[in-house]
PDB file of N, CA and C in Angstrom:
ATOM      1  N   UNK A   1     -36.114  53.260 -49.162  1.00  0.00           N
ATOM      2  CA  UNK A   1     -35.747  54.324 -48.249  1.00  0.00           C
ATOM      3  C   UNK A   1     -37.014  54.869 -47.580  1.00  0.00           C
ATOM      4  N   UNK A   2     -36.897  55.141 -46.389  1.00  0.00           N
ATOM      5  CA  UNK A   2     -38.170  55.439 -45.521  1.00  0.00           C
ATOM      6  C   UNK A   2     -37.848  56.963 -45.471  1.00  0.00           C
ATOM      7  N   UNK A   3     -39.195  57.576 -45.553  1.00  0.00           N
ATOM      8  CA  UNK A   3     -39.734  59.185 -45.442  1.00  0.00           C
ATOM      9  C   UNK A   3     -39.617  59.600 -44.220  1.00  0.00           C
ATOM     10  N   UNK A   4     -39.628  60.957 -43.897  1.00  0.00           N
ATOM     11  CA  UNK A   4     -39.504  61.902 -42.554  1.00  0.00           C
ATOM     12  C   UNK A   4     -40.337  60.652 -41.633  1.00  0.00           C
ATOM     13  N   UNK A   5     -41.886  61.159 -42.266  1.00  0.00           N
ATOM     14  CA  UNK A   5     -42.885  60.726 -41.498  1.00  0.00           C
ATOM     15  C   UNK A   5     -42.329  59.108 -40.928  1.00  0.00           C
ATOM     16  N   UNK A   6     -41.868  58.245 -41.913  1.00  0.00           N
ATOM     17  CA  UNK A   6     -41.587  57.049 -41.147  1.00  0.00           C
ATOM     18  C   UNK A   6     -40.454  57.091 -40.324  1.00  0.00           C
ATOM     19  N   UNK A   7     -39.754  57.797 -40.530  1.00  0.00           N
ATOM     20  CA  UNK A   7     -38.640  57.660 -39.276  1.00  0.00           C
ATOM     21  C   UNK A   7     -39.584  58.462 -38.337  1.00  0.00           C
ATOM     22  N   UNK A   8     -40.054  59.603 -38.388  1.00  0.00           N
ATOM     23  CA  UNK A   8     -40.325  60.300 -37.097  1.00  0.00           C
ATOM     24  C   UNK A   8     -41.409  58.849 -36.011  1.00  0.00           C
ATOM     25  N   UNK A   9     -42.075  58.459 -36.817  1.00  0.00           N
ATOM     26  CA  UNK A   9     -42.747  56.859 -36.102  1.00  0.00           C
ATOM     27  C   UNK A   9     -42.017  56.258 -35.550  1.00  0.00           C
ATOM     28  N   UNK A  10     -40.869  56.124 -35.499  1.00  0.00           N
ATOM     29  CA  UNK A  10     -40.057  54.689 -35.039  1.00  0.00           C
ATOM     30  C   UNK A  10     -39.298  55.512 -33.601  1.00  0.00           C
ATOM     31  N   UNK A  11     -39.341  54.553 -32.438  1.00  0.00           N
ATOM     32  CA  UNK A  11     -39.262  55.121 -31.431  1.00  0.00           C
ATOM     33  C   UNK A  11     -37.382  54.860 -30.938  1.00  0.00           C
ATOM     34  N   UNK A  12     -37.505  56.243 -31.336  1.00  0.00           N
ATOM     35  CA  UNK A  12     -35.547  56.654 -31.435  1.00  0.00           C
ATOM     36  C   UNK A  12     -35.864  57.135 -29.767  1.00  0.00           C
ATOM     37  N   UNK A  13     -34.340  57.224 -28.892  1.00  0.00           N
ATOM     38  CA  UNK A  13     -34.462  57.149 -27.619  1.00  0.00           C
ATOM     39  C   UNK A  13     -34.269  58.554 -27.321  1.00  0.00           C
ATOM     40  N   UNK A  14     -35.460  59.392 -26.102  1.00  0.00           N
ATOM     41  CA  UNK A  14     -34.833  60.514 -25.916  1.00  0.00           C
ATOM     42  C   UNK A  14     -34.523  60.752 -24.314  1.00  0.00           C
ATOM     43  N   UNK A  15     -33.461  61.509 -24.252  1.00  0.00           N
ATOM     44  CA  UNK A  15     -33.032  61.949 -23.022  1.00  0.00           C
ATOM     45  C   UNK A  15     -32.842  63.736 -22.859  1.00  0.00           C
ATOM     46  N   UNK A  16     -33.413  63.725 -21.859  1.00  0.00           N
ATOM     47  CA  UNK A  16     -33.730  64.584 -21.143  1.00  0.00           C
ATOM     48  C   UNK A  16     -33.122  65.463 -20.092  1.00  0.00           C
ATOM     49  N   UNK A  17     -32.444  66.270 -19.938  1.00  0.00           N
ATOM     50  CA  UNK A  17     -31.039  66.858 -18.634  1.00  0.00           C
ATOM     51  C   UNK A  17     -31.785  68.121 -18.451  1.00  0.00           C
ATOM     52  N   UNK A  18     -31.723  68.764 -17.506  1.00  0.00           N
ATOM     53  CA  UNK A  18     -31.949  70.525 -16.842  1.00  0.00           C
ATOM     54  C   UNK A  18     -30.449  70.801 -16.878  1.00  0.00           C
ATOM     55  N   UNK A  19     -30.725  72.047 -17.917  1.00  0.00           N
ATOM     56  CA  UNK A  19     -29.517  73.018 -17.977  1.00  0.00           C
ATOM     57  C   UNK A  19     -29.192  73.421 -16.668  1.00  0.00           C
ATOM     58  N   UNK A  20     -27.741  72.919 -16.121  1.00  0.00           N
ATOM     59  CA  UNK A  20     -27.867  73.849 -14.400  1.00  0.00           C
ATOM     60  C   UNK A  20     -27.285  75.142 -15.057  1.00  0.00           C
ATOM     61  N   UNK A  21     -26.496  75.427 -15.966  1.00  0.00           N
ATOM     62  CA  UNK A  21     -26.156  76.846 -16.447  1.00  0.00           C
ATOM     63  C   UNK A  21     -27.030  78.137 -17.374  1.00  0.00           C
ATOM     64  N   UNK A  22     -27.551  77.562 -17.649  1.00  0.00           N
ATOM     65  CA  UNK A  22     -28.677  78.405 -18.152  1.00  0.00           C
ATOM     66  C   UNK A  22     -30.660  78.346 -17.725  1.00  0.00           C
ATOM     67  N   UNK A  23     -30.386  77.546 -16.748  1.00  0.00           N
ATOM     68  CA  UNK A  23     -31.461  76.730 -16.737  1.00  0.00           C
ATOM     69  C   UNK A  23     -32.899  76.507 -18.000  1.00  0.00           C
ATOM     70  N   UNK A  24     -33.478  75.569 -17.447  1.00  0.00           N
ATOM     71  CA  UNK A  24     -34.459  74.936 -18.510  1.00  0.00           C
ATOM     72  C   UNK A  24     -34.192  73.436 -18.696  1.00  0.00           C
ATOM     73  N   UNK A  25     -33.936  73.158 -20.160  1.00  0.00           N
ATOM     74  CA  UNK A  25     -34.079  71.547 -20.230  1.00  0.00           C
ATOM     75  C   UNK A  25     -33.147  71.218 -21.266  1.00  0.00           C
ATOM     76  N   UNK A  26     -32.277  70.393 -21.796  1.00  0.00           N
ATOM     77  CA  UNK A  26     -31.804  69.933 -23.366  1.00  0.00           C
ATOM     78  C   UNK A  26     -32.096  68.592 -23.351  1.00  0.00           C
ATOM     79  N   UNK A  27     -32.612  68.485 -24.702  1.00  0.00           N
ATOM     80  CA  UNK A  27     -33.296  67.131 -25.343  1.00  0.00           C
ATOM     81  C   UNK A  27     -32.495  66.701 -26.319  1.00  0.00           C
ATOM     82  N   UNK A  28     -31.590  65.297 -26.128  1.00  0.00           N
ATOM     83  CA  UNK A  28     -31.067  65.163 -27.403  1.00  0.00           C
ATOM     84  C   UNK A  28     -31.345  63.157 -27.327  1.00  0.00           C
ATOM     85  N   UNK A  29     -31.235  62.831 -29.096  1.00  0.00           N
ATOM     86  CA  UNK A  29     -31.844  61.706 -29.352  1.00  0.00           C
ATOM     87  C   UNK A  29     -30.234  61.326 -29.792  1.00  0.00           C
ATOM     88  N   UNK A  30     -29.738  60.100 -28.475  1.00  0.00           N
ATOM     89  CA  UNK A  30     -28.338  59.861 -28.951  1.00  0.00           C
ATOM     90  C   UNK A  30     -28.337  58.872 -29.925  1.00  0.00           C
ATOM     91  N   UNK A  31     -28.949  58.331 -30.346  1.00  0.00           N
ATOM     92  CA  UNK A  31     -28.966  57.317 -32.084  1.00  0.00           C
ATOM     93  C   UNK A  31     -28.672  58.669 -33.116  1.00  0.00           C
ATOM     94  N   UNK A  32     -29.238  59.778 -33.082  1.00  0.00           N
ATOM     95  CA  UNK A  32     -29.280  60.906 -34.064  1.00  0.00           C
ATOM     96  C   UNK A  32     -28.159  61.702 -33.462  1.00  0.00           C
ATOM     97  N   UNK A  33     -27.134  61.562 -33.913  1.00  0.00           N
ATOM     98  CA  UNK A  33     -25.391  62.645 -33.605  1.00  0.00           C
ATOM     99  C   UNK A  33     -26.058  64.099 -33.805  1.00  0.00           C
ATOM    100  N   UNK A  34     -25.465  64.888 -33.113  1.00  0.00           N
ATOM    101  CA  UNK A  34     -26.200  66.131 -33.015  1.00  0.00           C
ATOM    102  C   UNK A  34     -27.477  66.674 -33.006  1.00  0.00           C
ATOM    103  N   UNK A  35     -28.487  65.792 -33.301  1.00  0.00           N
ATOM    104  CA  UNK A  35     -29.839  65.998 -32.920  1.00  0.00           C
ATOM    105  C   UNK A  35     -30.219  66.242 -31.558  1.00  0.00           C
ATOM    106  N   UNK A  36     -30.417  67.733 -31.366  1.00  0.00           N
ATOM    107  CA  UNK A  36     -30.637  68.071 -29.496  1.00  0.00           C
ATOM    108  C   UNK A  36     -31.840  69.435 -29.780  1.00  0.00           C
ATOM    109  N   UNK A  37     -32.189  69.896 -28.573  1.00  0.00           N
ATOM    110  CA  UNK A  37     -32.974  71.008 -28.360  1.00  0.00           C
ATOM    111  C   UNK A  37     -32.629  71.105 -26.989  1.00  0.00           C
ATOM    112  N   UNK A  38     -33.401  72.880 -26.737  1.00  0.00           N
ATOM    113  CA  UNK A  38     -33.724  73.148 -25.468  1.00  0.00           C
ATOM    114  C   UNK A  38     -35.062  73.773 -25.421  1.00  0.00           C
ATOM    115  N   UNK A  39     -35.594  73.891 -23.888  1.00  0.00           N
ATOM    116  CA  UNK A  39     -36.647  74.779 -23.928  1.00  0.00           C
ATOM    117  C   UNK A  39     -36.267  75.271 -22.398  1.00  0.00           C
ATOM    118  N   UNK A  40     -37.457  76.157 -22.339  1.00  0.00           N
ATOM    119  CA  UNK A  40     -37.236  76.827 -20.694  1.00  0.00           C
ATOM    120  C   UNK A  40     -38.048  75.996 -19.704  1.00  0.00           C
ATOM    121  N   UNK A  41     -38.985  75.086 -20.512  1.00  0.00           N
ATOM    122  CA  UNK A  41     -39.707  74.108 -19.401  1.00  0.00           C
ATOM    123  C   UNK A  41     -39.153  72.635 -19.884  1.00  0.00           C
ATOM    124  N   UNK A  42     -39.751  71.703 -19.579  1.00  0.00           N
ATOM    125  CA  UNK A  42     -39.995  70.224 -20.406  1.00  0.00           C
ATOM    126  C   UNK A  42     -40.723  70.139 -21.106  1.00  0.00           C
ATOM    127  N   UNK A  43     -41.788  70.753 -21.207  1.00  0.00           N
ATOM    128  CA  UNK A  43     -42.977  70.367 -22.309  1.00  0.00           C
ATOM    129  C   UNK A  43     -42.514  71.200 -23.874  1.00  0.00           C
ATOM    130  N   UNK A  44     -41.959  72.368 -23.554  1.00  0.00           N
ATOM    131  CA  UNK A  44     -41.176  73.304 -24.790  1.00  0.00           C
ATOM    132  C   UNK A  44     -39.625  72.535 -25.026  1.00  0.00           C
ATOM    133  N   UNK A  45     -39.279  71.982 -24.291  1.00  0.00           N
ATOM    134  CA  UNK A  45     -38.490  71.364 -24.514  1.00  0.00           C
ATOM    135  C   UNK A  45     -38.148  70.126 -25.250  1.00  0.00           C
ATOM    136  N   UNK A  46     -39.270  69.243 -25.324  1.00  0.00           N
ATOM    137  CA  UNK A  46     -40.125  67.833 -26.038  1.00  0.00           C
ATOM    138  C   UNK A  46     -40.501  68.467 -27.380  1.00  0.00           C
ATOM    139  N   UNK A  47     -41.561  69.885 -27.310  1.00  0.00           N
ATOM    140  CA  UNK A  47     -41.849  69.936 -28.136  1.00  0.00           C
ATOM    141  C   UNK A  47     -40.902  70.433 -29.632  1.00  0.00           C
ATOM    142  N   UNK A  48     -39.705  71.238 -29.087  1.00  0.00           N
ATOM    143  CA  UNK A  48     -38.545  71.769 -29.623  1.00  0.00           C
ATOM    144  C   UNK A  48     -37.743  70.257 -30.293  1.00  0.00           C
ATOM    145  N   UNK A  49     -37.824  69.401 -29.458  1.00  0.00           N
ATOM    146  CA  UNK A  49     -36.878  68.620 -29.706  1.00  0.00           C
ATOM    147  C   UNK A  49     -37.646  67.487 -30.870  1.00  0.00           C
ATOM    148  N   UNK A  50     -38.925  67.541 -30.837  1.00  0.00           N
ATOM    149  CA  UNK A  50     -39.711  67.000 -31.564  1.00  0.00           C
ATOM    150  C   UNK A  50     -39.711  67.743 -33.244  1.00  0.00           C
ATOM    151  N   UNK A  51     -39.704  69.372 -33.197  1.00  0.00           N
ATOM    152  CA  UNK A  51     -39.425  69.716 -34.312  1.00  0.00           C
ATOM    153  C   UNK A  51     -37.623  69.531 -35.253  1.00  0.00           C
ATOM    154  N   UNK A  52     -36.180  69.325 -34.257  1.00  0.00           N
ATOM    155  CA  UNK A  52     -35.314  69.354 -34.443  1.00  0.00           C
ATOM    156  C   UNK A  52     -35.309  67.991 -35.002  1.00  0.00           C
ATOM    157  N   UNK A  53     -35.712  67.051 -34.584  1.00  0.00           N
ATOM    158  CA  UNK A  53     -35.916  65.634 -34.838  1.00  0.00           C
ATOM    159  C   UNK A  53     -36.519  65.444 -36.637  1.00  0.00           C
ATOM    160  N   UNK A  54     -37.859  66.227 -36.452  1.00  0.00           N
ATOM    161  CA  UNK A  54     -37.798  65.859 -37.952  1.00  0.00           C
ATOM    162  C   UNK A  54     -36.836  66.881 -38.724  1.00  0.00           C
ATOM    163  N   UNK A  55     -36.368  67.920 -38.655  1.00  0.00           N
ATOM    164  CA  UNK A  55     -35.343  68.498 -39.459  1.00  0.00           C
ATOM    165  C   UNK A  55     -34.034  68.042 -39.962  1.00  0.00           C
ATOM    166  N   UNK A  56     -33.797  66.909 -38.687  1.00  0.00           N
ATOM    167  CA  UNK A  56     -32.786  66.163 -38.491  1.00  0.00           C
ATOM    168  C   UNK A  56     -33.320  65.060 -39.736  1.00  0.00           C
ATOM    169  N   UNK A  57     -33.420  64.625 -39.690  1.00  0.00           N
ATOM    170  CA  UNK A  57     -34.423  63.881 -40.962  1.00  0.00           C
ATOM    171  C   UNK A  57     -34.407  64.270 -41.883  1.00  0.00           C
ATOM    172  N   UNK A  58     -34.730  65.485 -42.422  1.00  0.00           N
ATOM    173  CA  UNK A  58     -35.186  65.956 -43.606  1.00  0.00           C
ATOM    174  C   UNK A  58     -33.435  66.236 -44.321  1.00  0.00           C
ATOM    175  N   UNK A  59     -32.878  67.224 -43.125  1.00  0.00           N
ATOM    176  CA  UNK A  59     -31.089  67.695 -43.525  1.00  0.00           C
ATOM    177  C   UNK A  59     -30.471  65.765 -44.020  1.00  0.00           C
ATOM    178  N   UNK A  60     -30.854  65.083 -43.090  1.00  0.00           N
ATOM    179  CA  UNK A  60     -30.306  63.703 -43.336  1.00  0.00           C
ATOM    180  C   UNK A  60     -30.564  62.826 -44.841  1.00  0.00           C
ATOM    181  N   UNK A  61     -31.927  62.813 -44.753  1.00  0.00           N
ATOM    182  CA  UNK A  61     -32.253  62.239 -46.604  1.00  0.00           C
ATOM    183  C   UNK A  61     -31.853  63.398 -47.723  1.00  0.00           C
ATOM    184  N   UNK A  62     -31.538  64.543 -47.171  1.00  0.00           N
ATOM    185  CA  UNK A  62     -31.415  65.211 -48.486  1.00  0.00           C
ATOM    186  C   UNK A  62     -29.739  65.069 -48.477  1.00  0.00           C
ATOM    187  N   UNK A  63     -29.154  64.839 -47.878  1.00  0.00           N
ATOM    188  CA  UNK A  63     -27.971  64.701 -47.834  1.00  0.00           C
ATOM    189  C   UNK A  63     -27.497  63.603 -48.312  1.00  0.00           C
ATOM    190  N   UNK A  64     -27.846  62.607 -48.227  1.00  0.00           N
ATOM    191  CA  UNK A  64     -27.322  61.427 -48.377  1.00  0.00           C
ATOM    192  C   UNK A  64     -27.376  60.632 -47.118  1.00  0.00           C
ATOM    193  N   UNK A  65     -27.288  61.069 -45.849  1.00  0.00           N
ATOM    194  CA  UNK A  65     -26.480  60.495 -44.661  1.00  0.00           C
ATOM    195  C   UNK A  65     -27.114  59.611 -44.471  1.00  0.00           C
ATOM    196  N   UNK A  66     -26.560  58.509 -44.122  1.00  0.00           N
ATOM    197  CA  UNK A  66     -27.085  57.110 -43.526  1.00  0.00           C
ATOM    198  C   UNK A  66     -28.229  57.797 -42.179  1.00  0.00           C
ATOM    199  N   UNK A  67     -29.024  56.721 -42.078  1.00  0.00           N
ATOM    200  CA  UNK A  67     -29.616  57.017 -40.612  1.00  0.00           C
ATOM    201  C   UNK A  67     -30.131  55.613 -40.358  1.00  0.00           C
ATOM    202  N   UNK A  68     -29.628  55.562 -38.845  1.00  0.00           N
ATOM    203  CA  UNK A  68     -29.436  54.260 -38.553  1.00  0.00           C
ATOM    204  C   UNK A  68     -30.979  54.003 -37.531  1.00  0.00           C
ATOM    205  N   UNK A  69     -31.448  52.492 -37.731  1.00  0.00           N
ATOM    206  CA  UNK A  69     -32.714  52.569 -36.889  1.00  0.00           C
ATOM    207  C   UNK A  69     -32.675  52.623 -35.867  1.00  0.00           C
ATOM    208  N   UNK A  70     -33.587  52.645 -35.220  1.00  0.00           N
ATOM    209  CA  UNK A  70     -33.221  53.181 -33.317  1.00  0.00           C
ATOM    210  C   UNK A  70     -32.516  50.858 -32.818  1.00  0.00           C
ATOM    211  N   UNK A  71     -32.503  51.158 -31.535  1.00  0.00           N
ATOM    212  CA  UNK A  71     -31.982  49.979 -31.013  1.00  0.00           C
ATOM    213  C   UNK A  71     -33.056  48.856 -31.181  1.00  0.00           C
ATOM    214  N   UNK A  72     -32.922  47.775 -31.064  1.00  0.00           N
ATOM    215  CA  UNK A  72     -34.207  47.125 -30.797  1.00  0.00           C
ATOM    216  C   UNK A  72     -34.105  47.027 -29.382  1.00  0.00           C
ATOM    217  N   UNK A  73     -35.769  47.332 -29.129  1.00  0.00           N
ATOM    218  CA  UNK A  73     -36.071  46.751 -27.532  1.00  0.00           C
ATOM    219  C   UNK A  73     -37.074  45.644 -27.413  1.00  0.00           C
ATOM    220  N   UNK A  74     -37.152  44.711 -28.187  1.00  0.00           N
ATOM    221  CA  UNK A  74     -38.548  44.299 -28.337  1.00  0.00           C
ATOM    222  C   UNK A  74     -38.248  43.099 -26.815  1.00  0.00           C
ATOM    223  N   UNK A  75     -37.404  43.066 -25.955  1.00  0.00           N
ATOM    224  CA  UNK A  75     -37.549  42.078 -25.065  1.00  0.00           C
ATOM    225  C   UNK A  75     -37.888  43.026 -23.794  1.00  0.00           C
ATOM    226  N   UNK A  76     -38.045  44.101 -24.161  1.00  0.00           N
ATOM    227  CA  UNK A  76     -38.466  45.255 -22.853  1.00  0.00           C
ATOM    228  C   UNK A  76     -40.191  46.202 -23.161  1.00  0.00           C
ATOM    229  N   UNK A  77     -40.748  45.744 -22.376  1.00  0.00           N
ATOM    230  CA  UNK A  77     -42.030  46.381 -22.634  1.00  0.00           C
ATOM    231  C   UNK A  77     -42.465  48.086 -22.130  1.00  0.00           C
ATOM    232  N   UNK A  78     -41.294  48.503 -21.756  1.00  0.00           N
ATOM    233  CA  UNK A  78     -41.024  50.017 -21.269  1.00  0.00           C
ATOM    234  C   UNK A  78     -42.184  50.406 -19.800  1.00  0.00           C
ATOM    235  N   UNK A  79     -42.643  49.455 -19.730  1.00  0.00           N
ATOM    236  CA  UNK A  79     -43.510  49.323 -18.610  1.00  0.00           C
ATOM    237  C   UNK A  79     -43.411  48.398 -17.271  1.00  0.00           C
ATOM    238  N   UNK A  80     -43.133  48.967 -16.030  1.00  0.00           N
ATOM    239  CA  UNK A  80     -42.856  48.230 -15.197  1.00  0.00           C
ATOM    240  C   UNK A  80     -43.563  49.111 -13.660  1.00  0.00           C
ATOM    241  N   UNK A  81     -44.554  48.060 -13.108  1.00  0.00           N
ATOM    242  CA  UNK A  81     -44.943  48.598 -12.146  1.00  0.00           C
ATOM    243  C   UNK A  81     -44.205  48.468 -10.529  1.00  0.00           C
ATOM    244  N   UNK A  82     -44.679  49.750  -9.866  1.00  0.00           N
ATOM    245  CA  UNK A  82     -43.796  50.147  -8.954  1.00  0.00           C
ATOM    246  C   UNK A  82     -44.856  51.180  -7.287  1.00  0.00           C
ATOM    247  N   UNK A  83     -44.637  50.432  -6.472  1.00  0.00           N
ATOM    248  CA  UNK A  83     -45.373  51.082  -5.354  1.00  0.00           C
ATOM    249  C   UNK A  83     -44.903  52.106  -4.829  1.00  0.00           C
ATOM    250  N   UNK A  84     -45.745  53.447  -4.220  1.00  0.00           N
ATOM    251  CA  UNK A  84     -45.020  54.163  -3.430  1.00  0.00           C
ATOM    252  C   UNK A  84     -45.701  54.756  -2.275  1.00  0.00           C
ATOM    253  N   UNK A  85     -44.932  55.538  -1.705  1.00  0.00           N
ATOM    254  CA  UNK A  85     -45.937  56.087  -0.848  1.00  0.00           C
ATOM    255  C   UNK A  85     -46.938  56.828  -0.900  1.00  0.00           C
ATOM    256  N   UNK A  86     -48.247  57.318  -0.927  1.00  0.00           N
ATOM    257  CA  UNK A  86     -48.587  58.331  -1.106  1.00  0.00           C
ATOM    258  C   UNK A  86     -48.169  59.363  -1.101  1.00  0.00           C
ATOM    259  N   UNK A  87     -47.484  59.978   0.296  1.00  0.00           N
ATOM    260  CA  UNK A  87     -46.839  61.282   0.361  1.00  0.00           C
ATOM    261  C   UNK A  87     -45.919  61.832  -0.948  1.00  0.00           C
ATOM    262  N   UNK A  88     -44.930  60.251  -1.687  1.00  0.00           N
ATOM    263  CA  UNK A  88     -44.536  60.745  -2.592  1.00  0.00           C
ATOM    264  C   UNK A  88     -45.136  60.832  -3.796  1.00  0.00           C
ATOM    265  N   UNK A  89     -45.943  59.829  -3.818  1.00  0.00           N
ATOM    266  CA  UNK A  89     -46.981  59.736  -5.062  1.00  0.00           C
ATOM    267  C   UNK A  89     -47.464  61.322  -4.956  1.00  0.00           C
ATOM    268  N   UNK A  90     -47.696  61.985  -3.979  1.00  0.00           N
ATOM    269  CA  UNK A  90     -48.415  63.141  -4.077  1.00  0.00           C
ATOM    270  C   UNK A  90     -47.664  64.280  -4.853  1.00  0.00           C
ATOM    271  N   UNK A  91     -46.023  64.159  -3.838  1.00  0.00           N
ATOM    272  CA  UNK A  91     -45.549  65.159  -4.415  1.00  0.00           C
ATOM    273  C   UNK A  91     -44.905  65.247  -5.943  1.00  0.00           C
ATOM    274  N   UNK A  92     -44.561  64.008  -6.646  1.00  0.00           N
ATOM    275  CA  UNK A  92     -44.312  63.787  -7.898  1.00  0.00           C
ATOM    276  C   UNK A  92     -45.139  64.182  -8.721  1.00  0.00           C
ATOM    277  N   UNK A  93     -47.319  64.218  -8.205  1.00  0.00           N
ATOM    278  CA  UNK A  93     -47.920  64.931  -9.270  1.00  0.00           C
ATOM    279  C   UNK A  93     -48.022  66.125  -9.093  1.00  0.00           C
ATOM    280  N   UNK A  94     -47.393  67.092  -8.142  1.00  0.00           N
ATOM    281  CA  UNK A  94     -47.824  68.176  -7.934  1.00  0.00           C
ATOM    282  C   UNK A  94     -46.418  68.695  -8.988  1.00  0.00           C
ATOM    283  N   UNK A  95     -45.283  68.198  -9.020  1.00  0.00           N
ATOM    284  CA  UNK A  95     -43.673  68.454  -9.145  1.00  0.00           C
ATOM    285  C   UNK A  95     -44.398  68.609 -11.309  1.00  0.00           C
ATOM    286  N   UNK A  96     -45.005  67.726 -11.585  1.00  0.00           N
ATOM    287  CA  UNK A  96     -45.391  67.126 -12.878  1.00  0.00           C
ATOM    288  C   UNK A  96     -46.230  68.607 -13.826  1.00  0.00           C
ATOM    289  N   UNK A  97     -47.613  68.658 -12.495  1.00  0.00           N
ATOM    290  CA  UNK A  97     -48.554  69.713 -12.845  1.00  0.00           C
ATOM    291  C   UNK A  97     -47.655  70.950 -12.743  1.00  0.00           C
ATOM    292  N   UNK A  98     -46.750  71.476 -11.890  1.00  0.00           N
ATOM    293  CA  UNK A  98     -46.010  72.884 -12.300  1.00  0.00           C
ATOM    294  C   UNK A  98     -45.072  72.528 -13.311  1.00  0.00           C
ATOM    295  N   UNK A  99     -44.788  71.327 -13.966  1.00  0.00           N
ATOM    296  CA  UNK A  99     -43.665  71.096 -15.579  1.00  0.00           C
ATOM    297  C   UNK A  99     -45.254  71.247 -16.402  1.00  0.00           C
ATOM    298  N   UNK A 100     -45.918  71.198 -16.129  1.00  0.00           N
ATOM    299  CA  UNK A 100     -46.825  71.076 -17.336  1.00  0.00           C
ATOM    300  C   UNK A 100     -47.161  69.931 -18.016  1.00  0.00           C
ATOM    301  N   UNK A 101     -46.480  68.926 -17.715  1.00  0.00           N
ATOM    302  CA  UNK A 101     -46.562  67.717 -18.040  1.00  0.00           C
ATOM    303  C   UNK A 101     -47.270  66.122 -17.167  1.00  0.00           C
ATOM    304  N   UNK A 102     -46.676  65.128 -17.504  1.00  0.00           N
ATOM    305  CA  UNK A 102     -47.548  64.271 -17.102  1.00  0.00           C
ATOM    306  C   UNK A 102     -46.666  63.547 -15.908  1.00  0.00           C
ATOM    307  N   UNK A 103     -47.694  62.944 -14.664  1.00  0.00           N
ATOM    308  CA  UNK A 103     -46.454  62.554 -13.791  1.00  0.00           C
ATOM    309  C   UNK A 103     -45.797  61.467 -14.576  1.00  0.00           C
ATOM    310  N   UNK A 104     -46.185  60.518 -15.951  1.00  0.00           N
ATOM    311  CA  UNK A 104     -45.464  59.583 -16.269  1.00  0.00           C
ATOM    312  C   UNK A 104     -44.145  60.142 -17.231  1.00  0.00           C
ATOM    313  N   UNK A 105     -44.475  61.194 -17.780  1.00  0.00           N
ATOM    314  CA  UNK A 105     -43.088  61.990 -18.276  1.00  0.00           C
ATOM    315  C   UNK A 105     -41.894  62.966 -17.369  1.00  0.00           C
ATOM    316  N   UNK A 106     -42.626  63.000 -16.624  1.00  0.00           N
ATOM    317  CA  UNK A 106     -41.932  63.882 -15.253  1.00  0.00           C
ATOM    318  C   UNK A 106     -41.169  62.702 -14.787  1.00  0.00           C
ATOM    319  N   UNK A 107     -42.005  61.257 -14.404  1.00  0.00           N
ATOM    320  CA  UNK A 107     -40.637  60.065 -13.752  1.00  0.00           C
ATOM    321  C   UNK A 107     -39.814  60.013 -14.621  1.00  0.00           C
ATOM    322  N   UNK A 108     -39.644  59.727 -16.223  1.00  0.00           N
ATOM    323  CA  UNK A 108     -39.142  59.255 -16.983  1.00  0.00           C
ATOM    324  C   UNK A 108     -38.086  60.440 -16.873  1.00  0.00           C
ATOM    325  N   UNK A 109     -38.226  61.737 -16.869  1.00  0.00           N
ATOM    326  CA  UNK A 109     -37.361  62.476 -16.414  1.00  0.00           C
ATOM    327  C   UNK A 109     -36.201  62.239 -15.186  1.00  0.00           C
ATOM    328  N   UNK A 110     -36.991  62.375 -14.286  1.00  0.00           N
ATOM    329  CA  UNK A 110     -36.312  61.939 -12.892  1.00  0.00           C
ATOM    330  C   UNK A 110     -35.186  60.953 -12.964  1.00  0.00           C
ATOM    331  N   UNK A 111     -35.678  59.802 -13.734  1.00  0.00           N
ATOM    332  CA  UNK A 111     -35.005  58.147 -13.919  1.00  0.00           C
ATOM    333  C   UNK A 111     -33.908  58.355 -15.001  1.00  0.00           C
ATOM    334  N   UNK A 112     -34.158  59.659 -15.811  1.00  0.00           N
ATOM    335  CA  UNK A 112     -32.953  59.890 -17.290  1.00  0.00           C
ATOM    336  C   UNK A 112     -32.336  60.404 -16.563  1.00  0.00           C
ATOM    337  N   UNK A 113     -32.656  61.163 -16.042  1.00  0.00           N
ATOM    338  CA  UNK A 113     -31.668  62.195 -14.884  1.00  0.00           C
ATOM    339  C   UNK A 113     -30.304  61.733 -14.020  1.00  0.00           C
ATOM    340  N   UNK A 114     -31.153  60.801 -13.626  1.00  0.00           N
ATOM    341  CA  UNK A 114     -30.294  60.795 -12.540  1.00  0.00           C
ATOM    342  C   UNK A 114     -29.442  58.743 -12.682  1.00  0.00           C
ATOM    343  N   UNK A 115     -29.810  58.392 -13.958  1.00  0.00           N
ATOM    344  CA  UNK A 115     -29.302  57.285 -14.162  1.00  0.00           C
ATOM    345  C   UNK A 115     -27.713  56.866 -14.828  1.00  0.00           C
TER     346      UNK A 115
END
């Protein structure tokens, strides 16, 4: 049986939505049933969902509950390059620097979003 720490290692999938009713963000890891957070930005929002994640873990081994490993992706390298314009290249890091975050977590946003 694998520990918090080793599940929290293994890369379970997260998605990302903006509350339009309350605004802010909810983070939930759909391999983990009810494992979610919110924050008022994205970066409190990651980081929230990062602490719910291992709790989710901890409530899970002390319980008994199965926990299942994330999917395999090993035929996808999560990396795929992509040209743009500057103008938008520009405005995606400016959109990134007021989340507080990085423009490569800000796309990954954008792309959960709206997929």
């Amino acid at each position: 049986m694998k520990t918090v720490e080793e599940y929290m290692k293994l890369p379970y999938r997260m998605e990302i939505v903006s509350d339009l009713e309350d605004g802010g963000y909810v983070v939930s890891f759909p391999e983990l049933p009810g494992c979610l957070s919110v924050g008022e930005t994205m970066e409190e929002a990651i980081q929230n969902a990062m602490d719910a994640k291992q709790e989710w873990f901890t409530a899970a081994l002390e319980e008994g509950t199965e926990i299942a490993d994330p999917q395999q992706l090993e035929q996808y390298s999560g990396q795929f390059k992509l040209r743009i314009p500057k103008s938008l290249h520009r405005r995606l890091a400016m959109e990134a620097k007021n989340e507080g975050i990085s423009m490569n977590q800000y796309c990954v946003y954008l792309l959960s979003k709206n997929f």
